[in-house]
Every structure is written in C-alpha cells, then in structure tokens.
N, C-alpha and C. Protein backbone atom coordinates (compact mmCIF):
# COMPACT_ATOMS: atom_id res chain seq x y z
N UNK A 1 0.84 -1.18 0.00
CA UNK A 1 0.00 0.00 0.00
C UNK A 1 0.89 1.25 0.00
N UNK A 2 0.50 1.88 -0.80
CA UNK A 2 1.69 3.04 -0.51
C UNK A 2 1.04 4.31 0.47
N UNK A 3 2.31 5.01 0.62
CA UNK A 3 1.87 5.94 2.12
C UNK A 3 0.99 7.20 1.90
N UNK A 4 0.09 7.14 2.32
CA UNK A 4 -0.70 8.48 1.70
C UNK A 4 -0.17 9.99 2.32
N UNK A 5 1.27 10.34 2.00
CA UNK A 5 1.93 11.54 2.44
C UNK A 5 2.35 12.55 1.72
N UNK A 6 2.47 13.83 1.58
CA UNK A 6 2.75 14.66 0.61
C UNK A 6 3.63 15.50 1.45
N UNK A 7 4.95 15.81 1.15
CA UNK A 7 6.06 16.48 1.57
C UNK A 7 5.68 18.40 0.84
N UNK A 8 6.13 19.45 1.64
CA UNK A 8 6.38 20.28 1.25
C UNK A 8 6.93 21.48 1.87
N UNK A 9 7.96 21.61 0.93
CA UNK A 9 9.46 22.19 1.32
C UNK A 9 9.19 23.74 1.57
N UNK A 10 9.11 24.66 1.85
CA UNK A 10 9.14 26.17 2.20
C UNK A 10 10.63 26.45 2.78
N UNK A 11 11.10 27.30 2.03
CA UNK A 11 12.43 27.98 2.33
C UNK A 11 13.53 26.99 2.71
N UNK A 12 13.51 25.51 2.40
CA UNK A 12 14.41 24.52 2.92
C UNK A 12 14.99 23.75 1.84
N UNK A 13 16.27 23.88 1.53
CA UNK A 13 16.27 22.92 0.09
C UNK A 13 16.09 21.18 0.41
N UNK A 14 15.31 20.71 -0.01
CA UNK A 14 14.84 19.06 -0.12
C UNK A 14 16.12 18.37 0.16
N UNK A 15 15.98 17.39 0.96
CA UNK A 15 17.03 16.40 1.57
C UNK A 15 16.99 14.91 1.70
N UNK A 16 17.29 14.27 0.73
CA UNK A 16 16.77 12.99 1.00
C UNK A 16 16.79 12.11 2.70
N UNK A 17 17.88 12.78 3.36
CA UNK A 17 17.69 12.11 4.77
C UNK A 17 16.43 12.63 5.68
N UNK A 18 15.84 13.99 5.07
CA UNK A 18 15.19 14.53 5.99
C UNK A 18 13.77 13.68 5.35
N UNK A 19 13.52 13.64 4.04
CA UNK A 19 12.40 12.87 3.64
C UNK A 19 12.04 11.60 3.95
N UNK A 20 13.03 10.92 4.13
CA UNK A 20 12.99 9.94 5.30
C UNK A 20 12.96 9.30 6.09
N UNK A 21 13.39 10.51 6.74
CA UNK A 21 12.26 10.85 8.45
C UNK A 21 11.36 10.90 8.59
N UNK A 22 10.74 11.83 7.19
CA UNK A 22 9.27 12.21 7.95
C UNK A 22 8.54 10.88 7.26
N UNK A 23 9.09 9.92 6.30
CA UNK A 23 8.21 9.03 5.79
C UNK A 23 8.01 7.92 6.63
N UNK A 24 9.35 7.82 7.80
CA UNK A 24 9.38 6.81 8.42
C UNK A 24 8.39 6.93 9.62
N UNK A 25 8.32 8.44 10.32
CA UNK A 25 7.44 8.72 11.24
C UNK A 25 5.54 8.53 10.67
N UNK A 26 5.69 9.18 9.49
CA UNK A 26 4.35 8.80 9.15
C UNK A 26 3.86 7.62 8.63
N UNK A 27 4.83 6.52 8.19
CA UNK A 27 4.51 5.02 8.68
C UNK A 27 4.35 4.94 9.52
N UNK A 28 4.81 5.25 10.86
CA UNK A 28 4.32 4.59 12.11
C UNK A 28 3.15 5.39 12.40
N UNK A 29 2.75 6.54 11.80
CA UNK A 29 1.42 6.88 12.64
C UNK A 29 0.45 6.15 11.51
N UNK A 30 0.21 5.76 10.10
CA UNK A 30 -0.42 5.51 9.60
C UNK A 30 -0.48 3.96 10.05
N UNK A 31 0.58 3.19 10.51
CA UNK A 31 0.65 1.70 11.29
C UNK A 31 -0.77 1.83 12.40
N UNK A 32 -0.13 2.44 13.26
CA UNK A 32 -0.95 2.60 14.47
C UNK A 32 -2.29 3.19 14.19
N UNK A 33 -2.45 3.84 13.46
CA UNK A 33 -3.96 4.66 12.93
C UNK A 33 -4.28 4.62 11.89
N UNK A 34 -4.77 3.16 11.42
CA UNK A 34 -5.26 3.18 9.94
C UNK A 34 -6.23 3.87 9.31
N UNK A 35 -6.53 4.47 9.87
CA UNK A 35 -8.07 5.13 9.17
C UNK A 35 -7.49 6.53 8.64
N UNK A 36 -6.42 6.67 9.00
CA UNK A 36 -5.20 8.05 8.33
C UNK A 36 -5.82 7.43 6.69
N UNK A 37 -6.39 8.59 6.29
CA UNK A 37 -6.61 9.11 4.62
C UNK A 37 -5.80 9.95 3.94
N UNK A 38 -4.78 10.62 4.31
CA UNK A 38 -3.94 11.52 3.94
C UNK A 38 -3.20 12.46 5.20
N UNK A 39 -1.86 12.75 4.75
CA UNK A 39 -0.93 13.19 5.63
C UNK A 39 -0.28 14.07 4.81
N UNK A 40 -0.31 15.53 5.23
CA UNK A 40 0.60 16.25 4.36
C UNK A 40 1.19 16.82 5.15
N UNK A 41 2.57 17.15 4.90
CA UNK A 41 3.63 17.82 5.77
C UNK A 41 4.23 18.43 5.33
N UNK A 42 4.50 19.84 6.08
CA UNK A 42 5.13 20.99 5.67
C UNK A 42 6.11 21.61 6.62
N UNK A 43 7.42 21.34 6.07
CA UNK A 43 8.32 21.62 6.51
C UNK A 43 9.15 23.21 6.15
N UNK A 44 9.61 23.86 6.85
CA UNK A 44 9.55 25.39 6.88
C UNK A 44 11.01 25.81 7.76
N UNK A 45 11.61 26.90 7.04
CA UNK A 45 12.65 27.38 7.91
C UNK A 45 11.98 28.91 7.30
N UNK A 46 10.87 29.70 8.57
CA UNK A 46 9.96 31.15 8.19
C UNK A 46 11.51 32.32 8.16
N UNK A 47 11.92 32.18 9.18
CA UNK A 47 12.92 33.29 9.26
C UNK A 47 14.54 32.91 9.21
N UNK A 48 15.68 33.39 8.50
CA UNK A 48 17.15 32.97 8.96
C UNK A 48 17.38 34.33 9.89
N UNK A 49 18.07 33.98 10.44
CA UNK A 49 18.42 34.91 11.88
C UNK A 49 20.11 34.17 11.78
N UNK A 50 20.54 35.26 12.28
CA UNK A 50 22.11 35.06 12.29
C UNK A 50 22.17 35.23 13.68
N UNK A 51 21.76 36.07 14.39
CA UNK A 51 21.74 36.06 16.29
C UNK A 51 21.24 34.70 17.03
N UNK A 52 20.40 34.30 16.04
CA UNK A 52 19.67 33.30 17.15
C UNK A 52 19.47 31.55 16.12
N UNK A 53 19.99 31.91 15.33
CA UNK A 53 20.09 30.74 14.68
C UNK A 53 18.65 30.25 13.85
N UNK A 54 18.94 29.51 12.96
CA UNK A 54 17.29 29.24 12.05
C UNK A 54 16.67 28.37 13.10
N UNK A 55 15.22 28.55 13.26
CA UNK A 55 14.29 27.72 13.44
C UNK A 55 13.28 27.07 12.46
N UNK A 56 13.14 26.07 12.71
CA UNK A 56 12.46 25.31 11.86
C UNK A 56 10.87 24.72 12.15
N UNK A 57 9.78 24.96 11.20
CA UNK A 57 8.50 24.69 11.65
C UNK A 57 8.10 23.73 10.95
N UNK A 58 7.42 22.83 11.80
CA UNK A 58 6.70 21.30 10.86
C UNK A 58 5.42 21.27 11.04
N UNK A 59 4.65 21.19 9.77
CA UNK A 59 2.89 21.31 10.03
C UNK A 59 2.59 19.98 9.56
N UNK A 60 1.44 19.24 10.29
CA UNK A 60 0.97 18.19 9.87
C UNK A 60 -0.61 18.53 9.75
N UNK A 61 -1.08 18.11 8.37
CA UNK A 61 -2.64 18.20 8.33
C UNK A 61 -2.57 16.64 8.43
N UNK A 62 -3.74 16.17 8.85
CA UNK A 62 -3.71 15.07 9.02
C UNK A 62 -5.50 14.49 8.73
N UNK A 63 -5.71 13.76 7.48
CA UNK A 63 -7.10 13.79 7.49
C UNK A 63 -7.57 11.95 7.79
N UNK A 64 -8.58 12.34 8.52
CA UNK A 64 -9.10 11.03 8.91
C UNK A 64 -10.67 11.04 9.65
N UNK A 65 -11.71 10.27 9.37
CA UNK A 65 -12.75 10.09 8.95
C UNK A 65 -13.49 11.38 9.62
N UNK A 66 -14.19 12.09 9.72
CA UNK A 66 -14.76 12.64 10.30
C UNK A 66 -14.18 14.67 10.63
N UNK A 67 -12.94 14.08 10.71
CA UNK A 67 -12.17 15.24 10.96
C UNK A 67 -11.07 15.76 10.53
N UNK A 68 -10.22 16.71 10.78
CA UNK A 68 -8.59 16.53 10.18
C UNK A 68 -8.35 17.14 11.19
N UNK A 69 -7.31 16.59 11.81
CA UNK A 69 -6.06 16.89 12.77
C UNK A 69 -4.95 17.67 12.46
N UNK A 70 -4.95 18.71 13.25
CA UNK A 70 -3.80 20.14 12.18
C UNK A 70 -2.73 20.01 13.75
N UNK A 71 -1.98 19.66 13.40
CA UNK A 71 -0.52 19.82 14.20
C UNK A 71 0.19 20.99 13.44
N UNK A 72 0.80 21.59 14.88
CA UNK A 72 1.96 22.74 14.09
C UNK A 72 1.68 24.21 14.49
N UNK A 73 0.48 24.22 13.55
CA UNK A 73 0.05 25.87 13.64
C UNK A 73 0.33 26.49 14.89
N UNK A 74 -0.82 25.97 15.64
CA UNK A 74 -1.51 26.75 16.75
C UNK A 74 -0.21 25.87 18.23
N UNK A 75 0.58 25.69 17.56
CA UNK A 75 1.69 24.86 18.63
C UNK A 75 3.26 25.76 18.33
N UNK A 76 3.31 26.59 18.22
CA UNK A 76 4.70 26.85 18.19
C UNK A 76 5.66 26.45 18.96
N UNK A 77 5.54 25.83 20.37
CA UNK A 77 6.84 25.66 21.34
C UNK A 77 6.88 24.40 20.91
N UNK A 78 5.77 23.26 20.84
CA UNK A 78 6.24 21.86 20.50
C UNK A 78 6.41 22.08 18.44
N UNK A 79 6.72 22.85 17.59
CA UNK A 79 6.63 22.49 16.28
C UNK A 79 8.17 23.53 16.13
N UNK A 80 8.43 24.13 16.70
CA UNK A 80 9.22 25.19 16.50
C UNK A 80 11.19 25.02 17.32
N UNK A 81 12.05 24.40 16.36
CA UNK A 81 12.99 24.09 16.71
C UNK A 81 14.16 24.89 16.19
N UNK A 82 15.51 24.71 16.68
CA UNK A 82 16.48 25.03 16.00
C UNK A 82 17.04 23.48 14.96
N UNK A 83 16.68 22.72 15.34
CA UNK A 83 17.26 21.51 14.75
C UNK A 83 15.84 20.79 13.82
N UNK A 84 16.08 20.71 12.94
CA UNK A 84 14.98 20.45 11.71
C UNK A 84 14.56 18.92 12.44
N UNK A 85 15.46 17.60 12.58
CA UNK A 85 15.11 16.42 13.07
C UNK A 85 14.40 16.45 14.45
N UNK A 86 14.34 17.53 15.14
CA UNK A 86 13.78 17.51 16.51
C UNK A 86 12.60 18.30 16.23
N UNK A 87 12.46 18.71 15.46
CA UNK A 87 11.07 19.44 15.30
C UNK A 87 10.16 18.24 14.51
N UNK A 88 10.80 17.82 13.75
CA UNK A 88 9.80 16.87 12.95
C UNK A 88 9.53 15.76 14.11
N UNK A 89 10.34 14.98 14.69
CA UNK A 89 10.38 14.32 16.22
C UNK A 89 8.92 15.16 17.23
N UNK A 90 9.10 15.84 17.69
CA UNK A 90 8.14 16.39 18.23
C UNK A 90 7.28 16.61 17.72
N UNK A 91 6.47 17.25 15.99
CA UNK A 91 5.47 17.56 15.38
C UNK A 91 4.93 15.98 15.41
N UNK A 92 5.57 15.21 14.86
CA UNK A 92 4.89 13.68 14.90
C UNK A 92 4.41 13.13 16.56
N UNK A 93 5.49 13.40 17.48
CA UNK A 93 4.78 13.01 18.76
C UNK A 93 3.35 13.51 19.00
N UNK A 94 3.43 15.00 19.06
CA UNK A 94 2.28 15.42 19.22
C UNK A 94 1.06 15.58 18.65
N UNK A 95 1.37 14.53 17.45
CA UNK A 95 0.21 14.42 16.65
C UNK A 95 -0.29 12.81 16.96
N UNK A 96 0.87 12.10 17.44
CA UNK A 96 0.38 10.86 17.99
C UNK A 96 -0.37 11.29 18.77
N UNK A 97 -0.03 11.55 20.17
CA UNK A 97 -0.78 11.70 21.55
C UNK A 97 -2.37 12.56 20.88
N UNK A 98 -2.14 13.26 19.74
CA UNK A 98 -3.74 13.99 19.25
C UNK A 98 -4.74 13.15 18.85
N UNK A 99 -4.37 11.52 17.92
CA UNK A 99 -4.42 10.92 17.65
C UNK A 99 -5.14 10.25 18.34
N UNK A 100 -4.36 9.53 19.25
CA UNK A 100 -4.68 8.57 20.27
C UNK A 100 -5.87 9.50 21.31
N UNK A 101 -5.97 10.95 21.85
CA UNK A 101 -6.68 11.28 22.48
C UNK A 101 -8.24 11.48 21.78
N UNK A 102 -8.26 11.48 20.42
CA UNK A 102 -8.92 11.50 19.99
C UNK A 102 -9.87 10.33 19.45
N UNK A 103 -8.78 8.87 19.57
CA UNK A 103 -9.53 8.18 19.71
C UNK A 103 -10.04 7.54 20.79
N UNK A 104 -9.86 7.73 21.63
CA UNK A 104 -10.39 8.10 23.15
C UNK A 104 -11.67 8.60 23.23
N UNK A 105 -11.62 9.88 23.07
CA UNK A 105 -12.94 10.59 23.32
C UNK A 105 -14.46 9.83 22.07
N UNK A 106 -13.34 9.63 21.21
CA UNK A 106 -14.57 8.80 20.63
C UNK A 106 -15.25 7.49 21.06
N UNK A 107 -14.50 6.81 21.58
CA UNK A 107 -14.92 5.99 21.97
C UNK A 107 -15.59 5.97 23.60
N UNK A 108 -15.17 6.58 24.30
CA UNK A 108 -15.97 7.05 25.29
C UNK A 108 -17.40 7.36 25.12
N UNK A 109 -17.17 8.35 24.03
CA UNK A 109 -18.89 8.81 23.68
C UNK A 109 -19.44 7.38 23.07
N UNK A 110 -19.04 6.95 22.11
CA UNK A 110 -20.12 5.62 21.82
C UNK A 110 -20.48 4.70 23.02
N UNK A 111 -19.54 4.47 23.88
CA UNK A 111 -19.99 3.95 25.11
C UNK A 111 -21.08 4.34 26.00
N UNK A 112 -21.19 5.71 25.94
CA UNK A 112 -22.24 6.34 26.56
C UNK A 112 -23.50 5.77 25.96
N UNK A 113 -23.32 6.12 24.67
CA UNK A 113 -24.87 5.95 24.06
C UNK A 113 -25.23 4.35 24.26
N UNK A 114 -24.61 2.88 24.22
CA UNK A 114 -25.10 1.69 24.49
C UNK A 114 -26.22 1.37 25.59
C-alpha cells in the first residue's frame, strides 16, 4: 500500500535524509492509525536569523474520517525548533498523543450511548 503523504518544502532545500524521516514517522502513525486518509507535511525554515540561529516549523494536516487533525500551527513551542530532526520528532509526537486522544474521546462517547 503506498503511504498516503505529501512532503512540502518552504524555504528549505529538499534532503533525502530529511524525507525519510518524515516518511518513516508517518509510517508509524499511519501503522498505528489506519483510518489516516492523507498526511501532508510541511516543513519550513519562516525566518534565517544570524543572532539566534534558524528555526524550523513542521505542520501536519492530518485527514481522517470525520475530521482533520492540524498539528503545528496553533503549537509553536512543540513544532518550533532550532534543529529540523527535533522538530519533525516532536510535530509527529504530538500528533500521535492527538491521535490517540482522539480516539479516546470517541470511543468514550459511543460507550455512553449503548
């Protein structure tokens, strides 16, 4: 099956080691959460700064039945790194734990209604 992921580069020139990070992380969330319909990721260096060094931002839309899961945006301290591999590391964690809490609450509520 191939991975339903779409890479996209903003201000970063394309890296084959870095693309296979994020393909390897979004195998494991599409492993663990099959009902993942599409994963697009956007990888970003917004500002170069010479005082404070580049930071790097990773957005995950994440679509799956009912809803889509947006990692990144509205998260700057967990999406927002100096090191490109630790930001993508963290954008994927915290889209697991979104993931998983979300399938939680769903299932809670169907329990209610039985």
């Amino acid at each position: 099956m191939e991975l339903p992921l779409q890479i996209t580069w903003r201000h970063i020139d394309p890296s084959a080691a870095v693309e296979e990070r994020v393909k390897e992380r979004a195998q494991k969330l599409v492993q663990h959460f099959p009902e993942i319909s599409h994963i697009h990721c956007v990888l970003e260096e917004p500002h170069r700064s010479h005082h404070k060094g580049n930071h790097y931002v990773v957005r995950l839309d994440i679509r799956v039945p009912g809803t889509d899961v947006v990692v990144g945006r509205e998260d700057p301290d967990e999406s927002r790194q100096t090191d490109l591999y630790a930001a993508i590391t963290d954008t994927f964690d915290l889209a697991e734990r979104r993931l998983r809490d979300r399938n939680g609450r769903k299932q809670k509520h169907s329990s209610k209604r039985g």
